[in-house]
Protein backbone atom coordinates (compact mmCIF):
# COMPACT_ATOMS: atom_id res chain seq x y z
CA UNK A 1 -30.59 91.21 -41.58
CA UNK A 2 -32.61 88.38 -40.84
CA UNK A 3 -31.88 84.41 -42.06
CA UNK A 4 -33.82 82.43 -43.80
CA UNK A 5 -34.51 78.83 -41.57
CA UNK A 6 -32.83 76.24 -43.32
CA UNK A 7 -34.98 72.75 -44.18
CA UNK A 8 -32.30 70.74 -41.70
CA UNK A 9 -33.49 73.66 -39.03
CA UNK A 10 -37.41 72.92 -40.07
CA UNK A 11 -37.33 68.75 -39.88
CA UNK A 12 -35.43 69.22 -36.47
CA UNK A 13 -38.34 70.77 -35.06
CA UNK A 14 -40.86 67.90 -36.92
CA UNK A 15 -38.51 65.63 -35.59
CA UNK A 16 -40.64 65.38 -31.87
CA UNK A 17 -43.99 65.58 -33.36
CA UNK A 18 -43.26 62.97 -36.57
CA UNK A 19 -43.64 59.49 -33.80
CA UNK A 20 -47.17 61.13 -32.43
CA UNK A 21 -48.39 62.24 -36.36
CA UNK A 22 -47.22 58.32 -36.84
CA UNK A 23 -49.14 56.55 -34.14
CA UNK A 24 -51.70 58.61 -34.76
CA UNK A 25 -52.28 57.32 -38.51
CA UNK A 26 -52.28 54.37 -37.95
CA UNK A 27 -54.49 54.79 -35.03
CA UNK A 28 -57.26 56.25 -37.35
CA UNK A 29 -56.70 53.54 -39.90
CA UNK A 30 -57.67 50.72 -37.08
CA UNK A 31 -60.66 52.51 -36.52
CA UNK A 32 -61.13 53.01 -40.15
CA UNK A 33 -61.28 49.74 -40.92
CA UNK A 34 -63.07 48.78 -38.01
CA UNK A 35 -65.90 52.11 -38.66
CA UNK A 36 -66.32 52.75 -42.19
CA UNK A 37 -67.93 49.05 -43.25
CA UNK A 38 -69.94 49.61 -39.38
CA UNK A 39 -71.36 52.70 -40.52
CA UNK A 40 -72.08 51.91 -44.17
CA UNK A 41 -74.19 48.72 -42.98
CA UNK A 42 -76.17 50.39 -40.23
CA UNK A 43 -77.53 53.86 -42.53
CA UNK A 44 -81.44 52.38 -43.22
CA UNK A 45 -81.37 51.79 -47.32
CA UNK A 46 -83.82 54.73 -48.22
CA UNK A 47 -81.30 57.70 -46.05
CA UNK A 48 -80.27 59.33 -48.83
CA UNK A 49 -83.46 59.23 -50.47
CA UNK A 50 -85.46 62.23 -48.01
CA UNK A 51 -85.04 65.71 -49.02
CA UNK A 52 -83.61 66.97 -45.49
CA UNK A 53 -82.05 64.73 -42.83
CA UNK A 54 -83.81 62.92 -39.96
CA UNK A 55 -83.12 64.60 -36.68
CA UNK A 56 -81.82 61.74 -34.09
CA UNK A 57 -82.81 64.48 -31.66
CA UNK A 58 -85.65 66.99 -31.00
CA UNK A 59 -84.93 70.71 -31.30
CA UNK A 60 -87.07 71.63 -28.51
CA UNK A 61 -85.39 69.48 -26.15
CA UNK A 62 -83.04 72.02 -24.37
CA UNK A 63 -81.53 69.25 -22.47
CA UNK A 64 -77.77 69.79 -20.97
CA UNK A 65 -76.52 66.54 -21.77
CA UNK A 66 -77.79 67.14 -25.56
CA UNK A 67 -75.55 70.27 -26.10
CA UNK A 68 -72.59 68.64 -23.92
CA UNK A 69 -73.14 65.67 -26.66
CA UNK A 70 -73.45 68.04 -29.90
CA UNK A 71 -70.79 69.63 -28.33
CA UNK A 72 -68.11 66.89 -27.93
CA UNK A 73 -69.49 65.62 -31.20
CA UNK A 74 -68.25 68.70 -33.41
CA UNK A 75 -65.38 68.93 -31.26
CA UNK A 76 -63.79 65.73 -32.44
CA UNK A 77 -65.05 66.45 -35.81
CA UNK A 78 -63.14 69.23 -36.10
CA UNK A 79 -60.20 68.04 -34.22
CA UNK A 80 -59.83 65.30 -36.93
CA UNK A 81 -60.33 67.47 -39.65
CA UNK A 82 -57.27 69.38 -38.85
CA UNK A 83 -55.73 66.91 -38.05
CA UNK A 84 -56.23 65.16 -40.94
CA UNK A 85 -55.18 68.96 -43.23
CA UNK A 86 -52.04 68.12 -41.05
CA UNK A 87 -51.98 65.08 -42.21
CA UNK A 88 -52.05 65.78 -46.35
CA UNK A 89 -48.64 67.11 -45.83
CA UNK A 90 -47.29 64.94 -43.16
CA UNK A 91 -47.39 61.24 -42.73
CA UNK A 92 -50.82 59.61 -41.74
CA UNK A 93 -54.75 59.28 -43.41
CA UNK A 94 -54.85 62.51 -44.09
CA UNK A 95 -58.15 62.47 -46.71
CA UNK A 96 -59.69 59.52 -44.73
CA UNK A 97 -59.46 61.31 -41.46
CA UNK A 98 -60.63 64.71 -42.89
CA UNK A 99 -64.07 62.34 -44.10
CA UNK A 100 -64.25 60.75 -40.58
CA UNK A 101 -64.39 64.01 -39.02
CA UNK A 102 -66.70 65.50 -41.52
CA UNK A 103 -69.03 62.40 -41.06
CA UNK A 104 -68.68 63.50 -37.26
CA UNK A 105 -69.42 66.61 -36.91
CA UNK A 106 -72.79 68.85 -37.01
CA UNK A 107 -73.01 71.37 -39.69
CA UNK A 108 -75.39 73.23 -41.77
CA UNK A 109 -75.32 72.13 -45.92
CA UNK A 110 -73.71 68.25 -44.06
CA UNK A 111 -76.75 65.92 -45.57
CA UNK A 112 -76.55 67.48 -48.80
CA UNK A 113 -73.11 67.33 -49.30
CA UNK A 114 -72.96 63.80 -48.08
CA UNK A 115 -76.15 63.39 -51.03
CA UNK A 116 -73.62 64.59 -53.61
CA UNK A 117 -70.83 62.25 -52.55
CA UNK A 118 -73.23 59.22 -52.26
CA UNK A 119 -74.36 60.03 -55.22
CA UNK A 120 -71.11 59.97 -56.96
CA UNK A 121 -71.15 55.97 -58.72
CA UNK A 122 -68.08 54.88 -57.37
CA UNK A 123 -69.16 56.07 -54.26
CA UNK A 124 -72.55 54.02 -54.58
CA UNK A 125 -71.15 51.18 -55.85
CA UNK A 126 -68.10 50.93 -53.31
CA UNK A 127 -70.66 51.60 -50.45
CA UNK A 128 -73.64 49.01 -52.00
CA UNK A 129 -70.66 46.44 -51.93
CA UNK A 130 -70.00 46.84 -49.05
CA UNK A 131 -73.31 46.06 -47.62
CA UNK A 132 -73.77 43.45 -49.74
CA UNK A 133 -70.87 41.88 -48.38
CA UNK A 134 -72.11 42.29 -44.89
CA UNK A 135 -76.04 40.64 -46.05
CA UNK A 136 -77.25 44.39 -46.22
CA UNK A 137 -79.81 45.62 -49.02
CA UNK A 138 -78.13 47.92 -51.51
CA UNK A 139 -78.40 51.90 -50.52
CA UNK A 140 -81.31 54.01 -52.39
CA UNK A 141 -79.42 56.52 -54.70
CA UNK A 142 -80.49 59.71 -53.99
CA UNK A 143 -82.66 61.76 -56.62
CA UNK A 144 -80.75 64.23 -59.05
């Protein structure tokens, strides 16, 4: 018959990882602060306003260092996204990190989900203060 792990038996193996799941919170919470009000001052006021996103990139262009980008880019997306489902149960940023690496990474249904939380009114409002703060115009809501 097999035992059951005890919870002393399951926080001695956390017990290595804990210091990394640690520096790592409070690694994304520097950048955080640093990114969020960086990003919400430099997204042109009418963004949310189109019906499908503005490519930064051409389609056509089957350039190497393109893919290698889009590549790394939705690598660390979803990197931080786990990292940040690790975090929800473990110390550290775990919601914030799971948005940062959301906000990262390339994926189909991405501009309208980020319409629906922009169009959320705390969301707006937070965000619009934000720029305000920082001599930005106010963001366009998006349409209904």
């Amino acid at each position: 018959m097999q035992s059951v792990p005890t919870i002393d038996y399951l926080m001695s193996l956390l017990d290595p990882v804990i210091p990394w799941l640690i520096t790592l919170s409070v690694i994304t919470l520097l950048i955080s602060v640093i990114a969020v009000p960086w990003v919400v001052t430099v997204v042109p006021t009418d963004y949310f306003t189109h019906r499908s996103r503005r490519r930064l990139h051409r389609r056509s262009n089957n350039s190497p260092i393109i893919w290698l980008w889009l590549m790394a880019k939705n690598l660390l997306g979803g990197i931080l996204v786990i990292l940040g489902l690790i975090m929800l149960v473990a110390p550290g940023q775990g919601i914030l990190t799971i948005l940062i690496g959301l906000g990262i990474a390339d994926f189909p249904g991405k501009y309208y989900l980020e319409r629906r939380l922009i169009g959320l009114p705390g969301v707006l409002r937070t965000v619009n203060w934000i720029r305000q703060r920082h001599g930005r115009p106010p963001l366009e809501a998006p349409p209904p």
